[in-house]
N, C-alpha and C. Protein backbone atom coordinates (compact mmCIF):
# COMPACT_ATOMS: atom_id res chain seq x y z
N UNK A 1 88.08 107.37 87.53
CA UNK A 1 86.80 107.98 87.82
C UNK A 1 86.73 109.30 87.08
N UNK A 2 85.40 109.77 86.40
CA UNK A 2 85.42 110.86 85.85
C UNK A 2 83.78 111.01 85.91
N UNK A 3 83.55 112.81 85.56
CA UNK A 3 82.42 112.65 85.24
C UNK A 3 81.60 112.41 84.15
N UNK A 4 82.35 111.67 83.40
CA UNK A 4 81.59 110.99 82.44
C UNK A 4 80.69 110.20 82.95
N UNK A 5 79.53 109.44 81.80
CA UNK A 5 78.79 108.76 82.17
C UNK A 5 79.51 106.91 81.91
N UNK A 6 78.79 105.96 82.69
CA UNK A 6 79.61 104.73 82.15
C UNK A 6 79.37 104.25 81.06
N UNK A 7 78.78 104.88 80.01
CA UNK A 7 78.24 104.70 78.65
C UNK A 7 79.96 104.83 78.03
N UNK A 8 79.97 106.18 78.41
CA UNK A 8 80.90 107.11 77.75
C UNK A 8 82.73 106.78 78.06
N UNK A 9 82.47 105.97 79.17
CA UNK A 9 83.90 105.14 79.53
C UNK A 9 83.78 104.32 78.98
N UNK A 10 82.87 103.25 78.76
CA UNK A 10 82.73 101.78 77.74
C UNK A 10 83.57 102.57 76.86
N UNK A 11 83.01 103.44 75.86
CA UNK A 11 83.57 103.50 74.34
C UNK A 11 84.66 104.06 74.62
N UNK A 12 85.15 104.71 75.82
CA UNK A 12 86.79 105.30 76.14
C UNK A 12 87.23 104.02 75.95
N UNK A 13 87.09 103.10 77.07
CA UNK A 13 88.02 101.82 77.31
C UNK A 13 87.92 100.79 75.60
N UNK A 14 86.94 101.26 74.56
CA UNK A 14 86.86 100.26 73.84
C UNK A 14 87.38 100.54 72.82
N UNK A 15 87.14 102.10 72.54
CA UNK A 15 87.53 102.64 71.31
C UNK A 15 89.20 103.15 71.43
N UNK A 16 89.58 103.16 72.57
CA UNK A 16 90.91 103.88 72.79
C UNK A 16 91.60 103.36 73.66
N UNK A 17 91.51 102.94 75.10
CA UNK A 17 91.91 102.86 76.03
C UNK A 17 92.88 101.11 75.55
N UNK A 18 91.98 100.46 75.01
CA UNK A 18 92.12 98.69 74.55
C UNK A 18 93.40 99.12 73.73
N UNK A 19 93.43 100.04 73.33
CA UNK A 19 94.46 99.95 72.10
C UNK A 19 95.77 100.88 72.34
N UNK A 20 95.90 101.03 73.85
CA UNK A 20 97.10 101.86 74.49
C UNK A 20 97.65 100.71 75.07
N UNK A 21 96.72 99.87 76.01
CA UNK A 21 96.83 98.90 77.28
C UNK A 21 96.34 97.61 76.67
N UNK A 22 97.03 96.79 76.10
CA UNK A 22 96.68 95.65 75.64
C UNK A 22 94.87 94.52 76.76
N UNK A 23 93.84 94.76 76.08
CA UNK A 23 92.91 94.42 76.73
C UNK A 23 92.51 95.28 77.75
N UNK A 24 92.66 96.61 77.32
CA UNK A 24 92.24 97.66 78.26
C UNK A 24 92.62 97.72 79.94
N UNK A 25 92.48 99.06 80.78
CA UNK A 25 93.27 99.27 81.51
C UNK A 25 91.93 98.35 82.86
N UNK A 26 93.38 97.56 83.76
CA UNK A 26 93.24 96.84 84.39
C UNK A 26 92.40 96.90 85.36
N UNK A 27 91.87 97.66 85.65
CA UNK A 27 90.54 97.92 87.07
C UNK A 27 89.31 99.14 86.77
N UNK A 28 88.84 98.81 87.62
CA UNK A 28 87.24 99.54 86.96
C UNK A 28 87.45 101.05 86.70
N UNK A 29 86.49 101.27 86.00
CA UNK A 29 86.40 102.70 85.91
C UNK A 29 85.14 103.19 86.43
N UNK A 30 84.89 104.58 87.71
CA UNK A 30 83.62 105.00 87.70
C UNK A 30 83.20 106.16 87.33
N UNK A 31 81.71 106.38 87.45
CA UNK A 31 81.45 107.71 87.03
C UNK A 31 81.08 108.57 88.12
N UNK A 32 81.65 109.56 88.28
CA UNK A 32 81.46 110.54 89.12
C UNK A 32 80.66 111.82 88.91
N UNK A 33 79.40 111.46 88.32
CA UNK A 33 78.13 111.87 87.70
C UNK A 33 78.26 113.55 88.03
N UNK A 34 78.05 113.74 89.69
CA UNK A 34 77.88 114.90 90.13
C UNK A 34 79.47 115.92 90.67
N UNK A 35 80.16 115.16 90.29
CA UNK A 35 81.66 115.80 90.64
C UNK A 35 82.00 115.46 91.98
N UNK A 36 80.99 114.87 92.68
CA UNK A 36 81.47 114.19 93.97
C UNK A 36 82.81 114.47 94.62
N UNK A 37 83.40 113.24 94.24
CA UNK A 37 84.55 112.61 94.43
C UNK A 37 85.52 114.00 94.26
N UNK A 38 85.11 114.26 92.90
CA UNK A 38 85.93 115.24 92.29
C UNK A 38 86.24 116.66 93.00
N UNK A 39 85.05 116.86 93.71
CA UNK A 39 85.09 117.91 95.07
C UNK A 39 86.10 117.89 96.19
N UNK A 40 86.04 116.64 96.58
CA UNK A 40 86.45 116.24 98.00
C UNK A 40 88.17 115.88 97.29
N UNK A 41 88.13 115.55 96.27
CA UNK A 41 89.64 115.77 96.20
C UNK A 41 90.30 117.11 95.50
N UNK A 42 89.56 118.22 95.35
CA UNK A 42 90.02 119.50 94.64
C UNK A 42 90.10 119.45 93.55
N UNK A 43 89.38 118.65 92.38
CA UNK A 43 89.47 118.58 90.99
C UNK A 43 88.26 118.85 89.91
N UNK A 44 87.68 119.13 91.15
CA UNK A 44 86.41 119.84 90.12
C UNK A 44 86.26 121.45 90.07
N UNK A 45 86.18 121.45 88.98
CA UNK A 45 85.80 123.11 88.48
C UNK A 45 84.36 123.36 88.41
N UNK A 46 83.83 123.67 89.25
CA UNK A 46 82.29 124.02 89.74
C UNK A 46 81.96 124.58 88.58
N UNK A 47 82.40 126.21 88.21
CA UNK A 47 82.38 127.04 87.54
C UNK A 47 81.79 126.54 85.57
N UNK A 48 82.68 125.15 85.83
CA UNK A 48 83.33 124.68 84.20
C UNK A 48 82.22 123.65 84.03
N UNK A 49 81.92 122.98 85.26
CA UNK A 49 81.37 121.51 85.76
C UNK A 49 82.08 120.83 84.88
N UNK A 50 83.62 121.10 84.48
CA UNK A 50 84.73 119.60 84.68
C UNK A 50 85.28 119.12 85.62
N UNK A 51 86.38 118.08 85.57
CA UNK A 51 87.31 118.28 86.56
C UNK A 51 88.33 117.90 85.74
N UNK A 52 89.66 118.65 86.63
CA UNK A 52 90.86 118.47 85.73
C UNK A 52 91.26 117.02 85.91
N UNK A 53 92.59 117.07 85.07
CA UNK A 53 92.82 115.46 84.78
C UNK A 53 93.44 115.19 86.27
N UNK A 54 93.66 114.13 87.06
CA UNK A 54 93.82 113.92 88.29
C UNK A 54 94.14 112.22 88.44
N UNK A 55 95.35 111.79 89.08
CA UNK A 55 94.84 110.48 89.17
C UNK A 55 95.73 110.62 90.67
N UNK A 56 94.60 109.55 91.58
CA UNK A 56 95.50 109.29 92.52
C UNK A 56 95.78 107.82 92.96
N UNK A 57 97.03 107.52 93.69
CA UNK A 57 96.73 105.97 94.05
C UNK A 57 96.69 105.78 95.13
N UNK A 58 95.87 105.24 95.84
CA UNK A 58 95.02 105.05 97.25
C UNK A 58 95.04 103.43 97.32
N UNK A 59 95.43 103.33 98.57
CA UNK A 59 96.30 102.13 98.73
C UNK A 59 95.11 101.43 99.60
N UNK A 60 95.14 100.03 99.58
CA UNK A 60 94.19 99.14 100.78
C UNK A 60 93.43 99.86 101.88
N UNK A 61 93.95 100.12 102.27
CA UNK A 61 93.64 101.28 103.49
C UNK A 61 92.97 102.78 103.69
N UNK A 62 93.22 103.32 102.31
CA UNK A 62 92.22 104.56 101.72
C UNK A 62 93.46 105.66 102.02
N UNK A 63 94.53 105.64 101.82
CA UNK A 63 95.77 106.40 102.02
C UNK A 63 96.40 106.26 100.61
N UNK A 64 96.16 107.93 100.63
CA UNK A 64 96.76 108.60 99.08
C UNK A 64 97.81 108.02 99.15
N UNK A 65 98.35 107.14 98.18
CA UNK A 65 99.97 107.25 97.97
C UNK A 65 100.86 108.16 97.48
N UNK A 66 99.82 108.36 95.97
CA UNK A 66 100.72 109.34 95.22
C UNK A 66 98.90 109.79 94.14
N UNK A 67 99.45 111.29 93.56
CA UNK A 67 98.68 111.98 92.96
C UNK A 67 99.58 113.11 92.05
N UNK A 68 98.60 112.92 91.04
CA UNK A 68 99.40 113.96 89.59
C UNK A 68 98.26 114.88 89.13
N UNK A 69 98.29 115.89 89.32
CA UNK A 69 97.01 116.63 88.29
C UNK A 69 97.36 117.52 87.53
N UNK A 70 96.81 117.51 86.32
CA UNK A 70 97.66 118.14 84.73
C UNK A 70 96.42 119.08 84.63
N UNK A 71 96.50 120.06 84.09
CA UNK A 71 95.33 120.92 83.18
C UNK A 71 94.92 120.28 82.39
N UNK A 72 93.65 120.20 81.96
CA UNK A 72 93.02 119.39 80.88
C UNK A 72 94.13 119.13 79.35
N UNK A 73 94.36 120.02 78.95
CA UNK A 73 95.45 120.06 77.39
C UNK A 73 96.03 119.18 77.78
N UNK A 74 97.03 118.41 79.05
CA UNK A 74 97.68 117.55 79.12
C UNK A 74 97.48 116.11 79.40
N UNK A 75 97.79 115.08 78.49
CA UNK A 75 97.42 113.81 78.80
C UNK A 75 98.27 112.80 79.82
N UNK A 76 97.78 112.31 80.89
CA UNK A 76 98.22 111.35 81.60
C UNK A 76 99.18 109.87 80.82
N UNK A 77 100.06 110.10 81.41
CA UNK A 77 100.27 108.53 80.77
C UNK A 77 100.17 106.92 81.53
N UNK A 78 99.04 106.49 80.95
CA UNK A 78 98.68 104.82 80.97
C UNK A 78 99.86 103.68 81.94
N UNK A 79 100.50 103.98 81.12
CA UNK A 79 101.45 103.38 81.85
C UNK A 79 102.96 103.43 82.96
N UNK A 80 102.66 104.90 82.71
CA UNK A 80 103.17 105.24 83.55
C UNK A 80 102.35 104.93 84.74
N UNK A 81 101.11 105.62 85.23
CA UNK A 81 100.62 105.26 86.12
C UNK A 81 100.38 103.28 86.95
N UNK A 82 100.48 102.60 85.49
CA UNK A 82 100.65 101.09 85.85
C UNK A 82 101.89 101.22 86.62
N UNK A 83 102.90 101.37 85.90
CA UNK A 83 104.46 101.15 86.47
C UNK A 83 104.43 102.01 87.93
N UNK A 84 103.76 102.88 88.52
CA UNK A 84 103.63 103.19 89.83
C UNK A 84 102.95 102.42 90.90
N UNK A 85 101.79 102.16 90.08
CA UNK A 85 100.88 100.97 91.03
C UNK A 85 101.81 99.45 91.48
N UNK A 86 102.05 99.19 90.46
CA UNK A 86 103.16 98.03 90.53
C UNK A 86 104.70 98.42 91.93
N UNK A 87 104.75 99.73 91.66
CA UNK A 87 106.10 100.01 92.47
C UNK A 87 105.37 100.38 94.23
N UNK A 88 104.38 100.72 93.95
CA UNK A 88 103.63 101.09 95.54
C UNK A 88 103.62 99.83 96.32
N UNK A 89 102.97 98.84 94.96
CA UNK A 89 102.47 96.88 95.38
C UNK A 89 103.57 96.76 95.93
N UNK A 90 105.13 96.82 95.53
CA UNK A 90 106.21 95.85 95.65
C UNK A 90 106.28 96.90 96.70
N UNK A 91 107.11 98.01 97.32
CA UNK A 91 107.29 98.90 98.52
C UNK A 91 106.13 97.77 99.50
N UNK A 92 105.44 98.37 99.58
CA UNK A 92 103.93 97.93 100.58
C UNK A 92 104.34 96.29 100.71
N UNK A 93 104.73 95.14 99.70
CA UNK A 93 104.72 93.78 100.12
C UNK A 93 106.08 93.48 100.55
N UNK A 94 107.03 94.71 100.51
CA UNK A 94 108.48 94.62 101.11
C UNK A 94 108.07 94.63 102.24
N UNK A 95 107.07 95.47 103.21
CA UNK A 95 106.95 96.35 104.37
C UNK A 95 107.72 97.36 104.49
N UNK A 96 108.20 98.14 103.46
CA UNK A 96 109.44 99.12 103.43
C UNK A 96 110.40 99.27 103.60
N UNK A 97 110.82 97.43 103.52
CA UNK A 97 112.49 97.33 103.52
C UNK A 97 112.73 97.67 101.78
N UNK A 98 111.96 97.32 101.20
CA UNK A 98 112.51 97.63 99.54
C UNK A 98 111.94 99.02 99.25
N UNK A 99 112.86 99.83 98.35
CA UNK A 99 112.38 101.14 97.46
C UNK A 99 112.49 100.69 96.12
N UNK A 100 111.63 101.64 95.55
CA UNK A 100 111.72 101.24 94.05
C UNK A 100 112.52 102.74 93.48
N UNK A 101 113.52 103.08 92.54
CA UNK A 101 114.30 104.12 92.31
C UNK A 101 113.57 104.92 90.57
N UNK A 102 113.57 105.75 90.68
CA UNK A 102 113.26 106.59 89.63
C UNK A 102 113.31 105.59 88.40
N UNK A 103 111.98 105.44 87.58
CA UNK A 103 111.95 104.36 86.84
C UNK A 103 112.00 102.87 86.89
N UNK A 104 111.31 102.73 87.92
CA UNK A 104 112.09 101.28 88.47
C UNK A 104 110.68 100.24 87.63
N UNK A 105 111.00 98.93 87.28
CA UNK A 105 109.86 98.77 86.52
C UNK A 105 109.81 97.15 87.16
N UNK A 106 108.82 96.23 87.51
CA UNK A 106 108.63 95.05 87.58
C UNK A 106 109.39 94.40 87.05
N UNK A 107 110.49 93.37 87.98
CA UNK A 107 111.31 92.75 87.68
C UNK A 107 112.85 93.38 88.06
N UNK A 108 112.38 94.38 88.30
CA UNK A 108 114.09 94.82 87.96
C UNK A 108 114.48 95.26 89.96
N UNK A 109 115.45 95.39 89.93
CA UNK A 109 116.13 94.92 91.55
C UNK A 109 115.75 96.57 91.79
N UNK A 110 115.62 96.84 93.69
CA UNK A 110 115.20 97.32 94.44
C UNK A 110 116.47 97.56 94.84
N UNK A 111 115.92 98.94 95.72
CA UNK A 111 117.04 99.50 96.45
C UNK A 111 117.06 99.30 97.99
N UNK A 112 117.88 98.73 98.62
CA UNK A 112 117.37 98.82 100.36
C UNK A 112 117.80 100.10 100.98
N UNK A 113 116.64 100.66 101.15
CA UNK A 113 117.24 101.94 102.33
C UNK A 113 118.00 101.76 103.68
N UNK A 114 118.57 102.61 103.69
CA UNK A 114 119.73 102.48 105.05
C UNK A 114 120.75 103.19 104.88
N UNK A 115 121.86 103.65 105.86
CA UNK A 115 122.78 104.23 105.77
C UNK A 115 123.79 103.68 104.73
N UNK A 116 123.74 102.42 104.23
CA UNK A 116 124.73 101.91 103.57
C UNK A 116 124.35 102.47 101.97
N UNK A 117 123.48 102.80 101.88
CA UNK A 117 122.63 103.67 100.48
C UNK A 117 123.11 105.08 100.44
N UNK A 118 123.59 105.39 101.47
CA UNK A 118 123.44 107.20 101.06
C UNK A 118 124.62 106.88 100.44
N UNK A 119 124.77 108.04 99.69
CA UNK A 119 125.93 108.34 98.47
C UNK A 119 126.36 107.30 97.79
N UNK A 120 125.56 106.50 97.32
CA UNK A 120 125.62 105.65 96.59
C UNK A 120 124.45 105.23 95.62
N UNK A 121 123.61 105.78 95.88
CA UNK A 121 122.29 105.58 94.70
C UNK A 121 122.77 105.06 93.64
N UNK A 122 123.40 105.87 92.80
CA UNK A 122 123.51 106.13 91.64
C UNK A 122 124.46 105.08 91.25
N UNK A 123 125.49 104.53 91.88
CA UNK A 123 126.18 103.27 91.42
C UNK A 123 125.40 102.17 91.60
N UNK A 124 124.34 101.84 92.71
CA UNK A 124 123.27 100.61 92.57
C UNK A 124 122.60 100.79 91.43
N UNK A 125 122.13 101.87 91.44
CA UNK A 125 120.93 101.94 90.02
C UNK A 125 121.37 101.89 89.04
N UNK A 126 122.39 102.50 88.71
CA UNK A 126 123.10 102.48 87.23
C UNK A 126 123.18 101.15 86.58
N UNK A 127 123.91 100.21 87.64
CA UNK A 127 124.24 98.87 87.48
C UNK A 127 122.47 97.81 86.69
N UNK A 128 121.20 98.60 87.05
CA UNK A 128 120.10 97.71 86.62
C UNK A 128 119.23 98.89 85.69
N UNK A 129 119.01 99.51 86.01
CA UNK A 129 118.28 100.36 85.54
C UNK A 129 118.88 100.71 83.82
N UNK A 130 119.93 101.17 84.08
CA UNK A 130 120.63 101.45 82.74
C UNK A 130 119.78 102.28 81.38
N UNK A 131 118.65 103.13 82.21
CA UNK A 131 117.88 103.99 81.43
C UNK A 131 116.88 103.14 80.05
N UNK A 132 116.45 102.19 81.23
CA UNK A 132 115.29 100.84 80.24
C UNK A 132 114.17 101.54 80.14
């Protein structure tokens, strides 16, 4: 969501976006004409009438999961934010018997929380993760 117009996201998603994210990025984009949205989550600059870069992921239920906001100069990354959505999906369809560990990417094995985890992270993860 931005306050762009949806003119102005078409040619984002067509001219740029298609060619980061193979067939462009996976769910809608809206426009947040009047900064709306952008209010009620602290990302609009009244003053500027921008809003800074912001993404959050808000789960089934309308519960922030997670949120990043950069100063404009800094660009979000695409897929990074995929590889989070994906790790929220798998947590949430565990019911929170599975974690996903720093970098954890679709496909690759989960961590079970519990006492049998503490001081040991780092030998489960090492073993899959292996800095992919």
């Amino acid at each position: 969501m931005s306050i762009d117009s949806v003119f102005v996201q078409k040619m984002w998603n067509d001219d740029e976006l298609s060619k980061m994210v193979e067939g462009g990025i996976p769910f809608p984009m809206l426009s947040d004409a009047g900064g709306n949205v952008g209010k009620a989550y602290g990302v609009f600059d009244e003053e500027a009438g921008v809003e800074t870069r912001g993404r959050f992921i808000i789960d089934p239920e309308g519960v922030v999961q997670g949120f990043e906001v950069l100063s404009p100069p800094v660009g979000r990354n695409i897929m990074e934010s995929l590889r989070q959505i994906q790790a929220f999906q798998r947590v949430r369809d565990s019911k929170g018997t599975e974690a996903t560990p720093s970098g954890w990417k679709k496909g690759k094995m989960t961590l079970k929380p519990g006492i049998d985890l503490v001081g040991k992270i780092w030998t489960v993860w090492k073993t899959d993760m292996a800095f992919d």
